[in-house]
PDB file of N, CA and C in Angstrom:
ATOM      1  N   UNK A   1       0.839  -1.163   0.000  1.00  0.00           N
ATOM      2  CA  UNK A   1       0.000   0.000   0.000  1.00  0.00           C
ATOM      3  C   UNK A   1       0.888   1.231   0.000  1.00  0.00           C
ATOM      4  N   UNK A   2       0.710   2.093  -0.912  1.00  0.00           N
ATOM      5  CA  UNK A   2       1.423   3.127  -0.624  1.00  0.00           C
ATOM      6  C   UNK A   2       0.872   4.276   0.249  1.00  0.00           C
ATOM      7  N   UNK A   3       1.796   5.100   0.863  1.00  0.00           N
ATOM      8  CA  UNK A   3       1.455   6.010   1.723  1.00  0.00           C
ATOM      9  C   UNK A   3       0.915   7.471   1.190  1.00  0.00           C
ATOM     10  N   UNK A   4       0.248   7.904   1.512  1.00  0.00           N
ATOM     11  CA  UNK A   4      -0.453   8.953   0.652  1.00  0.00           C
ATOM     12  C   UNK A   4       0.083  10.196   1.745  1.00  0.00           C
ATOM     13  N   UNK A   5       0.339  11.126   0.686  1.00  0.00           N
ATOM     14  CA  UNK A   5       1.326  12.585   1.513  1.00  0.00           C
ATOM     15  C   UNK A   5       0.638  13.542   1.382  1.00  0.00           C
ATOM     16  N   UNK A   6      -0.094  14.106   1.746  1.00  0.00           N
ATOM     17  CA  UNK A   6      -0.516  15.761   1.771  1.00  0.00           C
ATOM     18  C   UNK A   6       0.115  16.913   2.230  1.00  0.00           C
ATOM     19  N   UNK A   7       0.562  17.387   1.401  1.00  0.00           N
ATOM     20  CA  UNK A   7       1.470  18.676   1.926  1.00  0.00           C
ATOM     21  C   UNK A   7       1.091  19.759   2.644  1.00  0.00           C
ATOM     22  N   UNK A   8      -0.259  19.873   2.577  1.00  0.00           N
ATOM     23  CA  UNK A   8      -1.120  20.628   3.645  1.00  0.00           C
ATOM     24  C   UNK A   8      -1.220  20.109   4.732  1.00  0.00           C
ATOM     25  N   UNK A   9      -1.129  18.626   5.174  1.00  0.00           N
ATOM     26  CA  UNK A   9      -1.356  18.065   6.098  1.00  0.00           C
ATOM     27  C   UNK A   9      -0.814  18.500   7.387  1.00  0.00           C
ATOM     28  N   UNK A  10      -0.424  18.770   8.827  1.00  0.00           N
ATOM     29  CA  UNK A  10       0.616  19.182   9.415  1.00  0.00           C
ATOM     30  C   UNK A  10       0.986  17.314  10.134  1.00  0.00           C
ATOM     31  N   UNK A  11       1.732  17.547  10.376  1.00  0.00           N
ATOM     32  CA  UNK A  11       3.051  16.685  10.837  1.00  0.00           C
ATOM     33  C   UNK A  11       2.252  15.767  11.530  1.00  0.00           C
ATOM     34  N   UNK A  12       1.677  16.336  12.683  1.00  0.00           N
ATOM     35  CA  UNK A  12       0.765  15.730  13.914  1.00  0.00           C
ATOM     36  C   UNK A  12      -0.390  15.088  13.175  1.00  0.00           C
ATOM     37  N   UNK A  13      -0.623  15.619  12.319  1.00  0.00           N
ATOM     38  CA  UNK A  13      -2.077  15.385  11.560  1.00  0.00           C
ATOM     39  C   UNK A  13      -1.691  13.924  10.876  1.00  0.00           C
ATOM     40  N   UNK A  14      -0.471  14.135  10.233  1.00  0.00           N
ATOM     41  CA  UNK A  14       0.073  13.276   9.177  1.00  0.00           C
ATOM     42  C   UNK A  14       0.373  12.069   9.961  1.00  0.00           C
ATOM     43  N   UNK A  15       0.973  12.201  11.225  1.00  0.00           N
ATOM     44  CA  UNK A  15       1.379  10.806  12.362  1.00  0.00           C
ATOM     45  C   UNK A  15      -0.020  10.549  12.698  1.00  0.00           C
ATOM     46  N   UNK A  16      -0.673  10.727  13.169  1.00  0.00           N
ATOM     47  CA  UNK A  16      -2.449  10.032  13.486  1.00  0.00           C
ATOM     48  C   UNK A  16      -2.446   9.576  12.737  1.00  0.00           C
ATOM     49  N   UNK A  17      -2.754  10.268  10.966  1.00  0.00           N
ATOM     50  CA  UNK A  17      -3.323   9.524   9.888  1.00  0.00           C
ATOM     51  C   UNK A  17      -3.140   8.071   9.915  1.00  0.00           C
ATOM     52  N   UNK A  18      -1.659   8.080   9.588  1.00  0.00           N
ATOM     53  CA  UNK A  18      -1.124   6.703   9.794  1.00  0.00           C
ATOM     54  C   UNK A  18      -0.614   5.541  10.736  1.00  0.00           C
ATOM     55  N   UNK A  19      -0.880   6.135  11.667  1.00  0.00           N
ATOM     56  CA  UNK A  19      -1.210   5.228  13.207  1.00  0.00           C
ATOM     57  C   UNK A  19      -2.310   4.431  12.719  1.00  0.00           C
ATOM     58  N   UNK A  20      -3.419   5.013  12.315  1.00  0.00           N
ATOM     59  CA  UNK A  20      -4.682   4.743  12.333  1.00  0.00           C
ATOM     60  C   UNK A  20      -4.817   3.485  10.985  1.00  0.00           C
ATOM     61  N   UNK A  21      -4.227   4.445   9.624  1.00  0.00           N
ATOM     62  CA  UNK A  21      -4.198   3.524   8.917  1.00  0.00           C
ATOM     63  C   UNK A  21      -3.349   2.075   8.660  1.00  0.00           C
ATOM     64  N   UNK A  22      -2.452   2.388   9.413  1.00  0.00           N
ATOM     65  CA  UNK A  22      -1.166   1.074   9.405  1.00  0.00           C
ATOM     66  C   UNK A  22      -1.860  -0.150  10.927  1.00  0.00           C
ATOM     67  N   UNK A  23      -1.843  -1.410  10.643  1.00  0.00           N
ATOM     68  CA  UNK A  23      -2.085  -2.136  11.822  1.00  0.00           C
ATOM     69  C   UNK A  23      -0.845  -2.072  12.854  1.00  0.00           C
ATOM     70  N   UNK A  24       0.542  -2.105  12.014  1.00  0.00           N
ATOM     71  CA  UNK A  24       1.705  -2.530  12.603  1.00  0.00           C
ATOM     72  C   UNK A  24       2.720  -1.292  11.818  1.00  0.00           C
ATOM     73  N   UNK A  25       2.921   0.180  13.116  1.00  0.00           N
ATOM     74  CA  UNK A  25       3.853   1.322  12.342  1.00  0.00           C
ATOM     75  C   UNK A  25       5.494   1.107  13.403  1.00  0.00           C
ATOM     76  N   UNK A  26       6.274   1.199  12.684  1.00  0.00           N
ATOM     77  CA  UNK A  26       7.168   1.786  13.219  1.00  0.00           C
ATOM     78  C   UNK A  26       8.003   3.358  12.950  1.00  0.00           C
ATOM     79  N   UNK A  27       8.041   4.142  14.110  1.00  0.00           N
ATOM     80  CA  UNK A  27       8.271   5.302  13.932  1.00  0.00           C
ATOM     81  C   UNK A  27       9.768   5.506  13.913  1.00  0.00           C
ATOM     82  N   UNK A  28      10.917   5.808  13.143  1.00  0.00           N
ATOM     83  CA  UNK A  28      12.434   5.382  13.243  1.00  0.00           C
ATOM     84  C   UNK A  28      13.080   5.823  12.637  1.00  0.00           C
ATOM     85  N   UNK A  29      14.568   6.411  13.132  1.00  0.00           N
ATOM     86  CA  UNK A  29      15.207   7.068  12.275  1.00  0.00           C
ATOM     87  C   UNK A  29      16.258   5.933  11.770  1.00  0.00           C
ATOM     88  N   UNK A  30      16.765   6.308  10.713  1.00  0.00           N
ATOM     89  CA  UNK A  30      17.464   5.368   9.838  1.00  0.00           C
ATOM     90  C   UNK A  30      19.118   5.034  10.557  1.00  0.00           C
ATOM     91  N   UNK A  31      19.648   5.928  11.027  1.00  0.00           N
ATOM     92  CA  UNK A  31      20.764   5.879  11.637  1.00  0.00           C
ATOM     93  C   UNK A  31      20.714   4.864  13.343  1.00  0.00           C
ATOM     94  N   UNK A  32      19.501   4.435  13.243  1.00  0.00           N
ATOM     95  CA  UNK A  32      19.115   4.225  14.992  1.00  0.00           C
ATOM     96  C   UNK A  32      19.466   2.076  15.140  1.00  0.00           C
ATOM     97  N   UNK A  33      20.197   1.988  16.032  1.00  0.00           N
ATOM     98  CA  UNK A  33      20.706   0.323  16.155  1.00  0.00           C
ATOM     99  C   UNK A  33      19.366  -0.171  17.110  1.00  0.00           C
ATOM    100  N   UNK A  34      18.564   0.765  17.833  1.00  0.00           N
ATOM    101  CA  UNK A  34      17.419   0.014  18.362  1.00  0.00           C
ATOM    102  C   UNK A  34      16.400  -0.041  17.153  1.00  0.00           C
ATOM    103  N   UNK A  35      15.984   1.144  16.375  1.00  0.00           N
ATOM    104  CA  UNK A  35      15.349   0.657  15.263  1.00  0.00           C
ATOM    105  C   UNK A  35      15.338   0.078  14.907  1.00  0.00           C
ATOM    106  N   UNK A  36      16.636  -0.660  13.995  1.00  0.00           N
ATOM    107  CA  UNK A  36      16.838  -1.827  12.981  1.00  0.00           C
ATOM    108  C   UNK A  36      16.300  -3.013  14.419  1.00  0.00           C
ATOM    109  N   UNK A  37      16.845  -3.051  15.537  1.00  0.00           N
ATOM    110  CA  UNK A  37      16.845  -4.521  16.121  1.00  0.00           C
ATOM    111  C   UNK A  37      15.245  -4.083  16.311  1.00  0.00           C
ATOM    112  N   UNK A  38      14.273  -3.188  16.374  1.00  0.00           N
ATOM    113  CA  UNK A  38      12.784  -3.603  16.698  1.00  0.00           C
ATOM    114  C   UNK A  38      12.202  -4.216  15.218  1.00  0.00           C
ATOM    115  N   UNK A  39      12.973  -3.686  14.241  1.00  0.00           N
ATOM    116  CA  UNK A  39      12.688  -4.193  12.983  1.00  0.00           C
ATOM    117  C   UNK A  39      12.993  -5.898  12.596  1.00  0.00           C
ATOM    118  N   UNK A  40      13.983  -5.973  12.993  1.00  0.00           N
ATOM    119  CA  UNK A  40      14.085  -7.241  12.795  1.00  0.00           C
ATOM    120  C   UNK A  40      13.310  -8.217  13.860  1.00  0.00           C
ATOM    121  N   UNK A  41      13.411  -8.050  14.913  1.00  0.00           N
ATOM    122  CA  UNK A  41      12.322  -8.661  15.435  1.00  0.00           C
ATOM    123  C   UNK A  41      10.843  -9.305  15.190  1.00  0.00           C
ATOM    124  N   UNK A  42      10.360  -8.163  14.423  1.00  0.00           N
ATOM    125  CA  UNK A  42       9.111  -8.232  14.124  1.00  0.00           C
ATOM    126  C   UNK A  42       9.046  -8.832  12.826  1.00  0.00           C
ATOM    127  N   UNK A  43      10.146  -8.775  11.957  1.00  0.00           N
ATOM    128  CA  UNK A  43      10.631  -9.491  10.448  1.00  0.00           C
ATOM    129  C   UNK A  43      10.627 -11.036  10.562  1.00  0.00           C
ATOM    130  N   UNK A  44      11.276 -11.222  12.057  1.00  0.00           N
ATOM    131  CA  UNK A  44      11.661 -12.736  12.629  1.00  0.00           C
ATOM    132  C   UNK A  44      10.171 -13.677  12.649  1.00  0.00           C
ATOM    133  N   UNK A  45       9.359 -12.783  13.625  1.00  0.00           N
ATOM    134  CA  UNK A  45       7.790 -13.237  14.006  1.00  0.00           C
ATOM    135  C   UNK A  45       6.997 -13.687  12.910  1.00  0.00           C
ATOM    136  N   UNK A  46       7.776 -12.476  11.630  1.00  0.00           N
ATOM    137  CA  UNK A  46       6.616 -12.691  10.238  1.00  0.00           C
ATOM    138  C   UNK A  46       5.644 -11.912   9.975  1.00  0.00           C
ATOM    139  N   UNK A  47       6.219 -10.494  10.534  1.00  0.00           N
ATOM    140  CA  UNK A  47       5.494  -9.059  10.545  1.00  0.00           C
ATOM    141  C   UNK A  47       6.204  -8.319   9.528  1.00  0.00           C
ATOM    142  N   UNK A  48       5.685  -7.914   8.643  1.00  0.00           N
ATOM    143  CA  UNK A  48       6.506  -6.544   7.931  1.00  0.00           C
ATOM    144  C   UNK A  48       5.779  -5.122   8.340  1.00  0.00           C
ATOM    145  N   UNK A  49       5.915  -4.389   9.343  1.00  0.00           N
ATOM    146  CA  UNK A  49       5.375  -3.866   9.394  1.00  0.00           C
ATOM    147  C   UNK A  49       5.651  -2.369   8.720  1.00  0.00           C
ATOM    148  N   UNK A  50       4.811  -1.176   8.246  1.00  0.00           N
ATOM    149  CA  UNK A  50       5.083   0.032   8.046  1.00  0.00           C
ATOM    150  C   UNK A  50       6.102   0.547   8.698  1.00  0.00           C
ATOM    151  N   UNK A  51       7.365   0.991   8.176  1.00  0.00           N
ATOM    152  CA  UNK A  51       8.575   2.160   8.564  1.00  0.00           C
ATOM    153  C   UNK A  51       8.402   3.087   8.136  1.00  0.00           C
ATOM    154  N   UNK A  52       8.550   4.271   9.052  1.00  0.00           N
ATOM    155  CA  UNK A  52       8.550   5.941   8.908  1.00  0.00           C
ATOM    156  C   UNK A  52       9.498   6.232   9.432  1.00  0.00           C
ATOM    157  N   UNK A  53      10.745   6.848   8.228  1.00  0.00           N
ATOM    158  CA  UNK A  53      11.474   7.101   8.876  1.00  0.00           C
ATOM    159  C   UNK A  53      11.452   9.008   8.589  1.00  0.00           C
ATOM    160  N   UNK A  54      11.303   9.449  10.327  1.00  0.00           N
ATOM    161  CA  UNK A  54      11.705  10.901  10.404  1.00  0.00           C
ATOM    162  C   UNK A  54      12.296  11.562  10.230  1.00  0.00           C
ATOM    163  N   UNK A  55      12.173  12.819   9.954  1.00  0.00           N
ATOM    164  CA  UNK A  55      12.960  13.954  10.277  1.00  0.00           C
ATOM    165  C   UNK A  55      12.361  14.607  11.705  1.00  0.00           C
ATOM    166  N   UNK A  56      13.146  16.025  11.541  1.00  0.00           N
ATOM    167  CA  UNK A  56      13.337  16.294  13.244  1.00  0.00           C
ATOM    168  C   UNK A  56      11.459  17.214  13.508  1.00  0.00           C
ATOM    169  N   UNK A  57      11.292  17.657  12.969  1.00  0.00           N
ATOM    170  CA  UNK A  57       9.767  18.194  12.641  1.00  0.00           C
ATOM    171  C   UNK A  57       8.636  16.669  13.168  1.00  0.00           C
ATOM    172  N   UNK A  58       8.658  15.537  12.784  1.00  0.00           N
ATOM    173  CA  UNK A  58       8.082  14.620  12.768  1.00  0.00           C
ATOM    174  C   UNK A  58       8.649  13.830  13.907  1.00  0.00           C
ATOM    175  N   UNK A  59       9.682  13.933  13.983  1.00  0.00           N
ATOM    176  CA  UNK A  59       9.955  13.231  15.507  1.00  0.00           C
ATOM    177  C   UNK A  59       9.147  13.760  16.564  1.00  0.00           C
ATOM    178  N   UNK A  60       9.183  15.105  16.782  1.00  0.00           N
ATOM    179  CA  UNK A  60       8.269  16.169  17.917  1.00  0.00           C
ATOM    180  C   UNK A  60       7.086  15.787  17.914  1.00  0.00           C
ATOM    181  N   UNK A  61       6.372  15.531  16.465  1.00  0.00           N
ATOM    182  CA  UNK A  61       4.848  15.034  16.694  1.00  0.00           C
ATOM    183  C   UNK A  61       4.807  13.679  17.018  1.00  0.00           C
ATOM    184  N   UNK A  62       5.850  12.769  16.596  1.00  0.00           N
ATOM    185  CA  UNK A  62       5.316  11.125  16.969  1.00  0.00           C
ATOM    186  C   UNK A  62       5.341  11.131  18.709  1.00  0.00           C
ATOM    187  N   UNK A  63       6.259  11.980  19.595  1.00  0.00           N
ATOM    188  CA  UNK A  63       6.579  11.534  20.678  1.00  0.00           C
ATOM    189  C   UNK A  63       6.372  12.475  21.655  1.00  0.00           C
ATOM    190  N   UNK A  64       5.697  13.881  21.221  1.00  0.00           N
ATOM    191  CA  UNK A  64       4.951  14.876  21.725  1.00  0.00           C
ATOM    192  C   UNK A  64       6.520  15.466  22.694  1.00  0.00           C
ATOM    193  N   UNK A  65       7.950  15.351  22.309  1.00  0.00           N
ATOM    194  CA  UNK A  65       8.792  15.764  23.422  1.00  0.00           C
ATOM    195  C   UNK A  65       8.991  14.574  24.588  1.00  0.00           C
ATOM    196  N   UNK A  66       8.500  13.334  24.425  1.00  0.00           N
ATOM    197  CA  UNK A  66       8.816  12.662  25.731  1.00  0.00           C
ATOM    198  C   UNK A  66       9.231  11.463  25.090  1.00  0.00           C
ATOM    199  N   UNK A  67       8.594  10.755  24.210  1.00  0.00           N
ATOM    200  CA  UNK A  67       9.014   9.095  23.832  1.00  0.00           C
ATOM    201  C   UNK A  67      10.196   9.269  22.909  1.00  0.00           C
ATOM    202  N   UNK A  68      11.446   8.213  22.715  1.00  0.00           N
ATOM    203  CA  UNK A  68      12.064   8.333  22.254  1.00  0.00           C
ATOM    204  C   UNK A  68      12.073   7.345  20.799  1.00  0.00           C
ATOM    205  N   UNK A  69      13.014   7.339  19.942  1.00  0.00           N
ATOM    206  CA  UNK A  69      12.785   6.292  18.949  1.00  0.00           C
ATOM    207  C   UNK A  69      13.130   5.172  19.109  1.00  0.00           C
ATOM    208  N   UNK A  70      12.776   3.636  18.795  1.00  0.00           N
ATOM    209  CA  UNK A  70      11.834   4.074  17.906  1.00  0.00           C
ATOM    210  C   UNK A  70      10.540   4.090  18.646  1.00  0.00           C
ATOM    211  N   UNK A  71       9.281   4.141  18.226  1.00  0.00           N
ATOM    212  CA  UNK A  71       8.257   3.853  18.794  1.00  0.00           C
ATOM    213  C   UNK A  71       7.429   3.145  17.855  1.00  0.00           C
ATOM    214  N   UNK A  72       6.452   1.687  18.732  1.00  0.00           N
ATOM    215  CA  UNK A  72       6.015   1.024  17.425  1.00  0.00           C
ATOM    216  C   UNK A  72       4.260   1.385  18.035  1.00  0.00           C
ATOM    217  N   UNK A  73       3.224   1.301  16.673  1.00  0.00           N
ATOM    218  CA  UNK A  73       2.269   1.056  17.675  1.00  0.00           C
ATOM    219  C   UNK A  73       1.959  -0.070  17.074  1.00  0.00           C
ATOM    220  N   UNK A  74       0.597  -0.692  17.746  1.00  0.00           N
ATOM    221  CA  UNK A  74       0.152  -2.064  17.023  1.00  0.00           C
ATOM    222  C   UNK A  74      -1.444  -1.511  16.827  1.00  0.00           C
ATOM    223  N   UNK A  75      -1.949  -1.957  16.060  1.00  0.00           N
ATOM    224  CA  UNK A  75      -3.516  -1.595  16.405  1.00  0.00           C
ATOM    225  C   UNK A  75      -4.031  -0.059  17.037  1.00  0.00           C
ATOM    226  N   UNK A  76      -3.288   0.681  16.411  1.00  0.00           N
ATOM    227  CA  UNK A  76      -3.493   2.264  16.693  1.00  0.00           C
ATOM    228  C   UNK A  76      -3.071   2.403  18.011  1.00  0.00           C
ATOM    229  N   UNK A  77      -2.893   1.616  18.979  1.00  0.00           N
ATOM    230  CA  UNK A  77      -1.987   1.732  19.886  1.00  0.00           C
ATOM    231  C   UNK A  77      -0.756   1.972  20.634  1.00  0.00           C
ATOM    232  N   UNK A  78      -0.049   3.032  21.102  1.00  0.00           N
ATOM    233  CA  UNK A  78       1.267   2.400  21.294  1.00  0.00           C
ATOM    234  C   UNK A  78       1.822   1.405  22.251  1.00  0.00           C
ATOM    235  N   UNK A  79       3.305   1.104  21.970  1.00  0.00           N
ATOM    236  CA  UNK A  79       3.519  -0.066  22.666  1.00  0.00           C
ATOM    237  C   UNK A  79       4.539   0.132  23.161  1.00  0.00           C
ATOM    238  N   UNK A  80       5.314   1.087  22.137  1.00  0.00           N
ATOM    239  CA  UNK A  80       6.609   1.799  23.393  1.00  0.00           C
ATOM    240  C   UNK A  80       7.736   1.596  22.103  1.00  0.00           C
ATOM    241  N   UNK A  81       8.737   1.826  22.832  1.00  0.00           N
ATOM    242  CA  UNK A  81       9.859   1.364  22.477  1.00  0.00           C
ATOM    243  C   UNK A  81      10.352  -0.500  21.996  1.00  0.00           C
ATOM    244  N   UNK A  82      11.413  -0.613  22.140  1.00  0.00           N
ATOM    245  CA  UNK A  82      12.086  -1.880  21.842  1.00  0.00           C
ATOM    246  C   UNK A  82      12.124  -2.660  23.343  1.00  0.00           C
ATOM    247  N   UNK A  83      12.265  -2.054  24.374  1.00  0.00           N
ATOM    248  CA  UNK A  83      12.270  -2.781  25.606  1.00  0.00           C
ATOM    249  C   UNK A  83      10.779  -3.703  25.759  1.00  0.00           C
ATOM    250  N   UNK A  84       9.931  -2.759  25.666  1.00  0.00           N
ATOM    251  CA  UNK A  84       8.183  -2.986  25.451  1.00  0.00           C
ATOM    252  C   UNK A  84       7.965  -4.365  24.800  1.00  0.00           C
ATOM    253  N   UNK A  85       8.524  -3.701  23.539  1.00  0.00           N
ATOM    254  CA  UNK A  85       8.224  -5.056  22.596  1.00  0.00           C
ATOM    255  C   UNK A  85       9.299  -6.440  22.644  1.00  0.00           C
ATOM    256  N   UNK A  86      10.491  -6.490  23.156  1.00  0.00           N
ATOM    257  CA  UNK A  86      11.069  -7.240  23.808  1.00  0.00           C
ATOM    258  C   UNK A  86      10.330  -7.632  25.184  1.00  0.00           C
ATOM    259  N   UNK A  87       9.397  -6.819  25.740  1.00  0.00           N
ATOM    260  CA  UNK A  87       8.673  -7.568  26.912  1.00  0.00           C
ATOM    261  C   UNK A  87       7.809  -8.075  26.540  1.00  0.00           C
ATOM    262  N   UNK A  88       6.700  -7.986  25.497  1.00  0.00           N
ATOM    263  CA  UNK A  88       5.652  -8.881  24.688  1.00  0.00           C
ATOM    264  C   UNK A  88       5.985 -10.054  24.506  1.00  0.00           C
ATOM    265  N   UNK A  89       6.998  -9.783  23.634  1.00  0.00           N
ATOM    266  CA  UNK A  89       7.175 -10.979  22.858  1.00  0.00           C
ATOM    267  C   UNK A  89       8.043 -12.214  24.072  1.00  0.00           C
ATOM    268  N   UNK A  90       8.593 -11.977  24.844  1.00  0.00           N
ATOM    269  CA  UNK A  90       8.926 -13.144  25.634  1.00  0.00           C
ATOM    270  C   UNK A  90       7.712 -13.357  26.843  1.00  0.00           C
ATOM    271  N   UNK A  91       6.561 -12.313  27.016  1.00  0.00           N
ATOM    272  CA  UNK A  91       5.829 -12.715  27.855  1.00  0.00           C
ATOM    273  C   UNK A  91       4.380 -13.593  27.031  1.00  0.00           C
ATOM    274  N   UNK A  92       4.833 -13.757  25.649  1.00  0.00           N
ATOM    275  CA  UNK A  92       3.677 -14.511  24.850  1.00  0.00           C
ATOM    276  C   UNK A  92       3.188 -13.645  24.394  1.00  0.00           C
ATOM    277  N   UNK A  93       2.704 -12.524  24.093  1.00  0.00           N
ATOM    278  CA  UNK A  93       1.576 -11.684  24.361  1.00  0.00           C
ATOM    279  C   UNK A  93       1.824 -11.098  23.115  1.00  0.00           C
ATOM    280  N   UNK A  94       3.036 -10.988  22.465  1.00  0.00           N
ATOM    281  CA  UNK A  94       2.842 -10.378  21.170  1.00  0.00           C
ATOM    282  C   UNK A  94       2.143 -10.951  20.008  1.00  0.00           C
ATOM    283  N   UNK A  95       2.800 -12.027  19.910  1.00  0.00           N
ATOM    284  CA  UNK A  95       1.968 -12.522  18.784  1.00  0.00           C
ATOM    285  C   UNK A  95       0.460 -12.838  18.903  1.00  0.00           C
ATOM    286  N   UNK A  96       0.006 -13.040  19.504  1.00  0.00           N
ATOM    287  CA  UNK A  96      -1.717 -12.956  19.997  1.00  0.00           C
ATOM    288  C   UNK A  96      -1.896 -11.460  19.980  1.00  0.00           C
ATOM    289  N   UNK A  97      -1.591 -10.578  19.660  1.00  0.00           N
ATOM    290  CA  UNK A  97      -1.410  -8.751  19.404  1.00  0.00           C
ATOM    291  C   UNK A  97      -1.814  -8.656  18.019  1.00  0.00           C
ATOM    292  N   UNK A  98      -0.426  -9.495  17.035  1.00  0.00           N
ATOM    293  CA  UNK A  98      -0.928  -9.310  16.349  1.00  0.00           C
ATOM    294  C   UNK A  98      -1.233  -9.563  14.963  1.00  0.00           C
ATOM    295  N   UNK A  99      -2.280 -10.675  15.547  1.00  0.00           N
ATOM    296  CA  UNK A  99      -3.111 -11.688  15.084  1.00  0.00           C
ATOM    297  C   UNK A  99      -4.284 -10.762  15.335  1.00  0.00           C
ATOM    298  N   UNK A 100      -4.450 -10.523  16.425  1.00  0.00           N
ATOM    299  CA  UNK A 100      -5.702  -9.585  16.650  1.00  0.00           C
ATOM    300  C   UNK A 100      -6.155  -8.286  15.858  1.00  0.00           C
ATOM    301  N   UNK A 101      -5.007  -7.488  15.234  1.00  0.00           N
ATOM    302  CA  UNK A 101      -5.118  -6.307  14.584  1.00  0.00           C
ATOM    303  C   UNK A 101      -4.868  -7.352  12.784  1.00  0.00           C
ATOM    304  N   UNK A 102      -4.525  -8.676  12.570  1.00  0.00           N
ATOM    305  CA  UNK A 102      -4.574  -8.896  11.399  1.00  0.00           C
ATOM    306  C   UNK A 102      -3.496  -8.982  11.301  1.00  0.00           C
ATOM    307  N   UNK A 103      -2.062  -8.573  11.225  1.00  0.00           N
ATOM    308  CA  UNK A 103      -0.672  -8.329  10.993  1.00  0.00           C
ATOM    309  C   UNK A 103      -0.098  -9.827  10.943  1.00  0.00           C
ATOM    310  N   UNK A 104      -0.632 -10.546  11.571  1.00  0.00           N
ATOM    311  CA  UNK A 104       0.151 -12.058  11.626  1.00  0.00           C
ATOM    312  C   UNK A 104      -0.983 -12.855  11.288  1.00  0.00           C
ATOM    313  N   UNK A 105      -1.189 -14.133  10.946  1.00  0.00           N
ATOM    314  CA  UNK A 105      -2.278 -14.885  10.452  1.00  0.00           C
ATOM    315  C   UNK A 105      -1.739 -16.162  10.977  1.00  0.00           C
ATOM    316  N   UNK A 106      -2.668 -17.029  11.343  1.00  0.00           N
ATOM    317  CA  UNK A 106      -2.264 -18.351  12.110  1.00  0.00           C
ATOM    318  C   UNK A 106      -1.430 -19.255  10.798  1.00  0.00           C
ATOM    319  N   UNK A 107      -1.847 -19.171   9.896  1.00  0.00           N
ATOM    320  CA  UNK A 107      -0.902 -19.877   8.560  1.00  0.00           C
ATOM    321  C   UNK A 107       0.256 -19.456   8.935  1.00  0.00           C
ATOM    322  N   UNK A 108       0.799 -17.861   8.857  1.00  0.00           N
ATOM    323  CA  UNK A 108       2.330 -17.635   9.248  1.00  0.00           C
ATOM    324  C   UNK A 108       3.121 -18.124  10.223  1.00  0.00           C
ATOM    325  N   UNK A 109       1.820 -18.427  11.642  1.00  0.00           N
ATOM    326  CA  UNK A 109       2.656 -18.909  12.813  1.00  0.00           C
ATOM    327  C   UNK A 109       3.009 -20.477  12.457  1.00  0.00           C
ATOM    328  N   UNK A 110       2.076 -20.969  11.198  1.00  0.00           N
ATOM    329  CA  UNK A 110       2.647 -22.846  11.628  1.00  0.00           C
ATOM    330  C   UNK A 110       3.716 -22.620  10.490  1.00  0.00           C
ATOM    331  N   UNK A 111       3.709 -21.544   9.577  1.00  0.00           N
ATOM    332  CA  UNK A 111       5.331 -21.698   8.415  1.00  0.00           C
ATOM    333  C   UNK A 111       6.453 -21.640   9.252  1.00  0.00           C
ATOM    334  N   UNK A 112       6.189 -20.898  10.302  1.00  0.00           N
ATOM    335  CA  UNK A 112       7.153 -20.754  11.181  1.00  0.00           C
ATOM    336  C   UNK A 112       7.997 -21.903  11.989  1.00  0.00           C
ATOM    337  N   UNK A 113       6.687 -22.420  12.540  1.00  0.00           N
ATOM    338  CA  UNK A 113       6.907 -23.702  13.546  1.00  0.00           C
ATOM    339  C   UNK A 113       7.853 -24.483  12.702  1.00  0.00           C
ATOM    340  N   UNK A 114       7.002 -24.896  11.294  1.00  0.00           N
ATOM    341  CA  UNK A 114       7.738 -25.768  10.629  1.00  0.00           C
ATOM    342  C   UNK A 114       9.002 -25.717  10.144  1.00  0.00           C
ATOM    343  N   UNK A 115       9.095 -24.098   9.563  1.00  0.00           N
ATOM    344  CA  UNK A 115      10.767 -24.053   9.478  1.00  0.00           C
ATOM    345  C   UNK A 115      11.550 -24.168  10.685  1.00  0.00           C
ATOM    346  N   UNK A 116      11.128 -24.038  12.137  1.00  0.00           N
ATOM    347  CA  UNK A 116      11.880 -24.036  13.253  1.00  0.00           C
ATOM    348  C   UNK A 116      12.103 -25.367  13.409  1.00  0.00           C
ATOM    349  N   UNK A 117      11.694 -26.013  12.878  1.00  0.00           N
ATOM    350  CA  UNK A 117      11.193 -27.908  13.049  1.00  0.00           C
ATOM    351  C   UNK A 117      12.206 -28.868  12.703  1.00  0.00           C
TER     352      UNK A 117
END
């Protein structure tokens, strides 16, 4: 799906949009070693999820001045950082996340099993 840009849009406006429209966003700057490792993580599970990667204008709106990068949400939700989602996923809880918003499908979890097999 491609991402649709409005140049009128403002920044804040433009981060909702796509919270809303993406099941699975990650918010991330390209230079960032927790980025790539929340990325791959979720690559591992069998998630591709949406990357946005910021500039400094768009950082201010994803994290209002307080959250740092990256930040993922799931289901229009956020979930935090990489610690967060390193706490999901070993407390079970991620992948039942997101299965729930659609992002993972029970077919992906048994390709999985089986290649782990």
């Amino acid at each position: 799906m491609a991402l649709a840009i409005d140049v009128a849009e403002s920044p804040e406006m433009r981060i909702q949009r796509l919270i809303s429209e993406n099941p699975v966003i990650i918010f991330s700057r390209s230079s960032c070693c927790m980025c790539h490792a929340m990325k791959k993580l979720l690559f591992t599970v069998g998630v591709h999820p949406t990357v946005i990667e910021l500039d400094e204008d768009e950082i201010t709106a994803v994290n209002n001045g307080g959250a740092a990068l990256p930040t993922l949400y799931i289901g229009g939700t956020s979930v935090g950082g990489l610690e967060n989602l390193v706490a999901l996923h070993l407390s079970g809880h991620l992948e039942p996340k997101l299965k729930e918003v659609g992002a993972l499908s029970l077919s992906d979890t048994a390709i999985k099993m089986i290649n782990v097999n």
